[in-house]
N, C-alpha and C. Protein backbone atom coordinates (compact mmCIF):
# COMPACT_ATOMS: atom_id res chain seq x y z
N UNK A 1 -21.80 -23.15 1.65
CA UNK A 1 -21.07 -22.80 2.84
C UNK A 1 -21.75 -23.35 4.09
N UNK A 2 -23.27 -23.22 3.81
CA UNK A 2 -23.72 -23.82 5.45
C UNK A 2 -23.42 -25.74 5.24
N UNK A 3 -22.91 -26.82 4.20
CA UNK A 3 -22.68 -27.44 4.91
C UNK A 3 -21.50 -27.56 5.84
N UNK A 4 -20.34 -26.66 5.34
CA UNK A 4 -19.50 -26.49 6.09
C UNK A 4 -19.10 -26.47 7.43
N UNK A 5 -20.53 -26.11 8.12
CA UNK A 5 -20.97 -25.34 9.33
C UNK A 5 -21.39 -26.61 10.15
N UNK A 6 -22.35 -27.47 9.41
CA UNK A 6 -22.44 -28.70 9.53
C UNK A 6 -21.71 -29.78 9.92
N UNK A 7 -20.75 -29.99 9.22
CA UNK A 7 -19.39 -31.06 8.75
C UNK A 7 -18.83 -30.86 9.96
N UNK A 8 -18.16 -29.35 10.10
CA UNK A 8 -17.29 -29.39 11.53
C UNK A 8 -18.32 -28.28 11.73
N UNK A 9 -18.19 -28.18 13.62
CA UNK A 9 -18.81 -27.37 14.10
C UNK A 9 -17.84 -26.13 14.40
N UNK A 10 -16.76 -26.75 14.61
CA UNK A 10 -15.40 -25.17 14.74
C UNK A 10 -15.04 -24.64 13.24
N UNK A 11 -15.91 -25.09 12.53
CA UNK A 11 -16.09 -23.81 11.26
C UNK A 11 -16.85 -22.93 11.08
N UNK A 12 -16.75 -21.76 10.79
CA UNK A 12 -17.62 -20.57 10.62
C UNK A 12 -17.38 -19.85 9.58
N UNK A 13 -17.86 -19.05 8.87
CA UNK A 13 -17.79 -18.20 7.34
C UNK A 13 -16.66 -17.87 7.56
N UNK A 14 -16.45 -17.08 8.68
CA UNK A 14 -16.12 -16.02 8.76
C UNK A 14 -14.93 -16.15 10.13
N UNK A 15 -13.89 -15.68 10.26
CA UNK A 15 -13.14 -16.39 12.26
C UNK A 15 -14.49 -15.69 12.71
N UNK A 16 -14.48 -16.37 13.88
CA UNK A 16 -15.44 -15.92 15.08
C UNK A 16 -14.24 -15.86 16.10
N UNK A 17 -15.02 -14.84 16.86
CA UNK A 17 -14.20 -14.18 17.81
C UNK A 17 -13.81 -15.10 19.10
N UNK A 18 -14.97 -16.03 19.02
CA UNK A 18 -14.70 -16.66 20.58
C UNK A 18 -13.53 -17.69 19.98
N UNK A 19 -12.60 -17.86 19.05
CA UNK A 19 -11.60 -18.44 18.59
C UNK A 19 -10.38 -17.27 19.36
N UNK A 20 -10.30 -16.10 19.24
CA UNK A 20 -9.37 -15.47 19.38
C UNK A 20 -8.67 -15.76 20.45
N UNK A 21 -8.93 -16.46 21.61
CA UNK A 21 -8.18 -16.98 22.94
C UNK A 21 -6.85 -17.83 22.64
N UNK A 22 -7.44 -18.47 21.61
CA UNK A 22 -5.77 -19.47 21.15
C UNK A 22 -5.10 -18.99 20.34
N UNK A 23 -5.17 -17.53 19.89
CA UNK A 23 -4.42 -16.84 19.47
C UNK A 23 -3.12 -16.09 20.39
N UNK A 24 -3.42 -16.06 21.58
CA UNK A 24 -2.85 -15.15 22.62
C UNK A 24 -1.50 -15.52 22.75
N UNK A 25 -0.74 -16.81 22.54
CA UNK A 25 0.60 -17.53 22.80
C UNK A 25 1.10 -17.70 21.59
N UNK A 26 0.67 -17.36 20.31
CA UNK A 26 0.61 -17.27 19.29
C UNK A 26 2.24 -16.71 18.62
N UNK A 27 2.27 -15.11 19.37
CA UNK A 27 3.42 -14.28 18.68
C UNK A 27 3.67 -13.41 20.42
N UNK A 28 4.38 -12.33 20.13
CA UNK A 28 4.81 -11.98 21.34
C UNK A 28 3.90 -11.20 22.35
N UNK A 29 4.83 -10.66 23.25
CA UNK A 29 3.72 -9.71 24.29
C UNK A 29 3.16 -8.54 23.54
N UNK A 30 3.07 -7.61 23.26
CA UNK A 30 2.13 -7.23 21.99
C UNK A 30 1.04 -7.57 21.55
N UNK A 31 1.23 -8.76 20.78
CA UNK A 31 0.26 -9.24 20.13
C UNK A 31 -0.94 -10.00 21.38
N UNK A 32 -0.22 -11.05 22.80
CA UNK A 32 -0.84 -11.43 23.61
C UNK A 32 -1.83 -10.19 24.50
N UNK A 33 -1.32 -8.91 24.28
CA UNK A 33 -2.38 -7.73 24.85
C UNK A 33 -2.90 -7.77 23.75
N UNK A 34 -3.02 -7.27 22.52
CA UNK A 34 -3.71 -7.09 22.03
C UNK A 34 -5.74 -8.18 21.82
N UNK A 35 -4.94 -9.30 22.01
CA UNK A 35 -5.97 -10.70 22.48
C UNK A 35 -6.84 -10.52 23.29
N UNK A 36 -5.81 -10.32 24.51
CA UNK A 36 -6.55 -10.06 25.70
C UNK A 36 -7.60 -9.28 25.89
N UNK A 37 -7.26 -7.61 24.98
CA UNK A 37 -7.95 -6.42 25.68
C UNK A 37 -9.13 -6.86 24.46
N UNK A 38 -8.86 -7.34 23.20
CA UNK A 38 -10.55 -7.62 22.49
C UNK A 38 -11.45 -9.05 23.24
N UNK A 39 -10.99 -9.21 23.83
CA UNK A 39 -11.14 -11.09 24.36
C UNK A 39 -12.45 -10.53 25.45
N UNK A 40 -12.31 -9.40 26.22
CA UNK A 40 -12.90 -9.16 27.54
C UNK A 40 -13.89 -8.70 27.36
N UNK A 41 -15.10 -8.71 27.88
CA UNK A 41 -16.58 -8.32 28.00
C UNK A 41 -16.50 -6.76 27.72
N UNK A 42 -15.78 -5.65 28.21
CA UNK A 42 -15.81 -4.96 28.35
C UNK A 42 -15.40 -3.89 26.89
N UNK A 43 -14.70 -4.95 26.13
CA UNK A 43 -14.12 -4.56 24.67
C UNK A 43 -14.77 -3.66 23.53
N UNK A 44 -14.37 -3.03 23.22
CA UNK A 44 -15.15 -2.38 21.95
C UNK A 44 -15.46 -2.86 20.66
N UNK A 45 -16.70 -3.01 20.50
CA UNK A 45 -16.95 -3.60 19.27
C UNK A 45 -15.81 -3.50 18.18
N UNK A 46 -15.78 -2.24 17.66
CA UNK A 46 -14.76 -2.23 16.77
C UNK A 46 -13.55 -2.47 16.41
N UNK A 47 -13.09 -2.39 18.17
CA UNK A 47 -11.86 -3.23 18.05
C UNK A 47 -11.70 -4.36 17.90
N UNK A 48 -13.04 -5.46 18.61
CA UNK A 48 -13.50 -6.69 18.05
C UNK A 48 -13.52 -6.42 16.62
N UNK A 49 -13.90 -6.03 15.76
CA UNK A 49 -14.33 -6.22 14.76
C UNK A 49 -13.05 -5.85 13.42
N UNK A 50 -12.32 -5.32 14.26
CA UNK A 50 -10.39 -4.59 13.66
C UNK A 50 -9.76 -5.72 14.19
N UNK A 51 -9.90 -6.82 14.70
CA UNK A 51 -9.23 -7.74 15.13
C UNK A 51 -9.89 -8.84 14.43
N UNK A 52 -11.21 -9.22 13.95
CA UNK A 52 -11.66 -9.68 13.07
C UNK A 52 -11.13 -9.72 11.90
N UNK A 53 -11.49 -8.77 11.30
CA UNK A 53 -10.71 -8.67 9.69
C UNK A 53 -9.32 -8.65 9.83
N UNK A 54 -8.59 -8.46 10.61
CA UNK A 54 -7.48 -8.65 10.40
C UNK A 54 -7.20 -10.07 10.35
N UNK A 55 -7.45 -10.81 11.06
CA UNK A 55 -7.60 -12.41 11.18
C UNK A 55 -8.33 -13.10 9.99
N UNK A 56 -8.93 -12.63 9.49
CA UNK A 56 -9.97 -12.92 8.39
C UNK A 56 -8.81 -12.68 7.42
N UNK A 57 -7.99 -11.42 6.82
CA UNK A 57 -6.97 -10.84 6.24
C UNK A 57 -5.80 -11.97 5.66
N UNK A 58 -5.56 -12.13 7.09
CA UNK A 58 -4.33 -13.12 7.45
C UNK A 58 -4.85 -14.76 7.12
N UNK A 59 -5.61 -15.14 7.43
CA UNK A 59 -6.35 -16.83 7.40
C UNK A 59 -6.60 -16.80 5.95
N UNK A 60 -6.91 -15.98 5.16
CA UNK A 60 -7.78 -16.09 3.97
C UNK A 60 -8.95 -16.51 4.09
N UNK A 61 -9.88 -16.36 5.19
CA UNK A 61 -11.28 -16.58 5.35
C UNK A 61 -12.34 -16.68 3.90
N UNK A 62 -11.88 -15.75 3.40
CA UNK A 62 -13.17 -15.29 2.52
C UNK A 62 -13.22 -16.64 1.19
N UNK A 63 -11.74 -16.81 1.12
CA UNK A 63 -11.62 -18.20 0.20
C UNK A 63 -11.82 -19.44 0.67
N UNK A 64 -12.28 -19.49 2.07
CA UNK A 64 -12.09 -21.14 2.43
C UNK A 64 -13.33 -21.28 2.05
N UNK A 65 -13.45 -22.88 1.76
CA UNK A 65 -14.86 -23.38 1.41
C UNK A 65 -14.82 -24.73 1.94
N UNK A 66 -15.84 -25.23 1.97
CA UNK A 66 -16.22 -26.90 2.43
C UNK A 66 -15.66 -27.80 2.74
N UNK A 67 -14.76 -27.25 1.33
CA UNK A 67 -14.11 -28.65 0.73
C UNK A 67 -12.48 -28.31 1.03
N UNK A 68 -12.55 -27.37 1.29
CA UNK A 68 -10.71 -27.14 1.99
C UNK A 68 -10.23 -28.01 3.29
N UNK A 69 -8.69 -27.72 3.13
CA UNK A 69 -8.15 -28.02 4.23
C UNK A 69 -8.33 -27.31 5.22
N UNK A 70 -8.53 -26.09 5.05
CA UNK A 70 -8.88 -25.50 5.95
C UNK A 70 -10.12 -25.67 7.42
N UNK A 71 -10.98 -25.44 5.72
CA UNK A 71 -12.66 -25.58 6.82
C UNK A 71 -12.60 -26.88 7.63
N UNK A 72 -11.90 -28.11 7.01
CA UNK A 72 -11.30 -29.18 7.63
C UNK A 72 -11.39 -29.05 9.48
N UNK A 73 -10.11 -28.45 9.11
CA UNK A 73 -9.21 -28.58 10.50
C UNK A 73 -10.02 -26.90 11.63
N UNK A 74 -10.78 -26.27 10.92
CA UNK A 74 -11.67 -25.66 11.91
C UNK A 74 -10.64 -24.48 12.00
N UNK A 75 -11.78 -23.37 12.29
CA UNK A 75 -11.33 -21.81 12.78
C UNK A 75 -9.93 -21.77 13.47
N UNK A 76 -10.32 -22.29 14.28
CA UNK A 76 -9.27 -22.09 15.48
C UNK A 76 -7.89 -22.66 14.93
N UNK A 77 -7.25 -23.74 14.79
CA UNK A 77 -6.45 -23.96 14.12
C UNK A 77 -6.12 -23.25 12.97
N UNK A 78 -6.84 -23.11 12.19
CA UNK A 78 -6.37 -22.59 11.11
C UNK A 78 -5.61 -20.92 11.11
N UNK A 79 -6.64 -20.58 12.05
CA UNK A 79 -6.14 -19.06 12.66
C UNK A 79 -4.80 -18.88 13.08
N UNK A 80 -4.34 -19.67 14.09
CA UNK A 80 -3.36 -20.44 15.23
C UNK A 80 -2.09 -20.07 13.65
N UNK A 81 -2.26 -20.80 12.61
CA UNK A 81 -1.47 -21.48 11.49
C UNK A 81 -1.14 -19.70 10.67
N UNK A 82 -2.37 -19.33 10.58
CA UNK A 82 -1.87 -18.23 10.02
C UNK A 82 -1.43 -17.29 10.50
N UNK A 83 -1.60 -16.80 11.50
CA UNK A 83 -0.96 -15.65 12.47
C UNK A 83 0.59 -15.80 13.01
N UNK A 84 0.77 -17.16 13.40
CA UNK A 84 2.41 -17.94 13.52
C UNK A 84 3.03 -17.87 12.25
N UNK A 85 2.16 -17.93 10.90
CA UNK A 85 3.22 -17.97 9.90
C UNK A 85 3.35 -16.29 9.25
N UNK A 86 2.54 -15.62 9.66
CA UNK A 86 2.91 -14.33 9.34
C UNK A 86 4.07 -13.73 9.40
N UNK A 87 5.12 -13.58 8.20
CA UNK A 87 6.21 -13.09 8.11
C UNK A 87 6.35 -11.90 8.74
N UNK A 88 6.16 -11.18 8.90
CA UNK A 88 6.60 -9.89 10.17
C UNK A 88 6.61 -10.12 11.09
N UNK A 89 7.39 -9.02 11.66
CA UNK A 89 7.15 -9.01 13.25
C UNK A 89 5.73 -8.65 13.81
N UNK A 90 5.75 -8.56 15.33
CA UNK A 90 4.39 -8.06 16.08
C UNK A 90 4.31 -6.56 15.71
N UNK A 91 4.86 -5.90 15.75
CA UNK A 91 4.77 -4.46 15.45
C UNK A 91 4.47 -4.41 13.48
N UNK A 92 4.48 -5.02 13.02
CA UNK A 92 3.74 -5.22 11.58
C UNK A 92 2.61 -5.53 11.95
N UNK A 93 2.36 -6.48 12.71
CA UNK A 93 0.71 -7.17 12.64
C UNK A 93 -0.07 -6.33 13.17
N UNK A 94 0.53 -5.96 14.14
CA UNK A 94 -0.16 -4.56 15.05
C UNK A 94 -0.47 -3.45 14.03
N UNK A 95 0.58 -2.97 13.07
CA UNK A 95 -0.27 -2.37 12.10
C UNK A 95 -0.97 -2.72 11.42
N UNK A 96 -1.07 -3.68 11.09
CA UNK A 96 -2.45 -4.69 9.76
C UNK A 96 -3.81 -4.13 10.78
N UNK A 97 -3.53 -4.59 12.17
CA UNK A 97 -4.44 -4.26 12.91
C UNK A 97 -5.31 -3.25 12.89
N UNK A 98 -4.43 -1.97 13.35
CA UNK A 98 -4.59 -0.61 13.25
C UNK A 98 -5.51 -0.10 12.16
N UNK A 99 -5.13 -0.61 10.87
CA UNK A 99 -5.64 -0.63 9.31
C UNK A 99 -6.72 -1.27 9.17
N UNK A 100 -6.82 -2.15 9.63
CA UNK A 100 -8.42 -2.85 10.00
C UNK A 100 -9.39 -1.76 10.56
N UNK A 101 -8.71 -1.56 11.61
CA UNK A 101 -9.76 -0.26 12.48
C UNK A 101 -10.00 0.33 12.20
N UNK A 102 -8.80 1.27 11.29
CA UNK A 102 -9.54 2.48 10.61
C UNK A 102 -10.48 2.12 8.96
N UNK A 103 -10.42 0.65 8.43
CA UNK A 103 -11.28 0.29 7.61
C UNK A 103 -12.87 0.35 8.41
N UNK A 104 -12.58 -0.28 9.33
CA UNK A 104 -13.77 -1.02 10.00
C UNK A 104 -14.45 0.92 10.45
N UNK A 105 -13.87 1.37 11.13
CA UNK A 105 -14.26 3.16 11.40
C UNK A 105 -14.97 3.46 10.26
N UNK A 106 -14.30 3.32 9.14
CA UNK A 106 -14.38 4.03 8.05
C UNK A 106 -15.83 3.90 7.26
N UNK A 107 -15.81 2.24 7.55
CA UNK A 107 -17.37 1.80 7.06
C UNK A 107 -18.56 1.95 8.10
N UNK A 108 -18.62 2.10 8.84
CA UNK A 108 -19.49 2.09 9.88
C UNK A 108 -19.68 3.47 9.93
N UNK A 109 -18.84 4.44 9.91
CA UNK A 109 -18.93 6.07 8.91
C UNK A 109 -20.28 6.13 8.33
N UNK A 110 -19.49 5.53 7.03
CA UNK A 110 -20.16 5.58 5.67
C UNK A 110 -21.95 5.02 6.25
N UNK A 111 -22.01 3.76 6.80
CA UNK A 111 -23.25 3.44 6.96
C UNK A 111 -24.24 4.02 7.43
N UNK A 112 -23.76 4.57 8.57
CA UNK A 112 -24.46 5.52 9.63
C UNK A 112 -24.76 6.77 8.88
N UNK A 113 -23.97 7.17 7.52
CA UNK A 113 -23.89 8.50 7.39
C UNK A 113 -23.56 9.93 7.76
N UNK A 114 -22.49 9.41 8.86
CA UNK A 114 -21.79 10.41 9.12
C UNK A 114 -20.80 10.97 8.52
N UNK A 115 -20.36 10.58 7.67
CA UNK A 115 -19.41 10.91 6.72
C UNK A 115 -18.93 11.72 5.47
């Protein structure tokens, strides 16, 4: 995987967040707040991180490798590709979202041991 990282530099394991900006024109007003409010300094990790996996979810992150088309054409695009082709509406994705969060809650729970 790290030559991947190598090869192109707009590849990463994993989406990285500073990709999420060319997501914003993507699908409708909805989804463009939703961008926005993780995009800003002020954002909550977790919602960064519920907006992560969801993108990760949607891209198939965890399967791209080296040698894909994917890792190819870099994060950002590829993101761009999967979020536009997501068959639902914004109010679906918004829940994938939601479901992220309360995954992402859920483990950070468990880690901490509050749970």
């Amino acid at each position: 995987m790290c030559s991947m990282i190598l090869n192109n530099p707009n590849t990463e394991l994993l989406f990285p967040l500073r990709a999420a900006s060319n997501l914003s024109d993507v699908r409708g007003k909805q989804w463009r707040m939703l961008v926005e409010q993780i995009s800003r300094e002020d954002a909550l990790l977790i919602d960064q991180l519920a907006f992560i996996l969801t993108v990760v979810k949607q891209a198939g992150c965890v399967s791209c490798n080296s040698d894909s088309f994917r890792a190819i054409r870099g994060c950002a695009l590829c993101s761009v590709q999967a979020i536009r082709r997501f068959k639902g509406n914004d109010a679906d994705l918004l829940d994938l979202y939601q479901q992220s969060h309360i995954e992402v809650e859920k483990y950070l729970k468990k880690r901490s041991g509050t749970e």
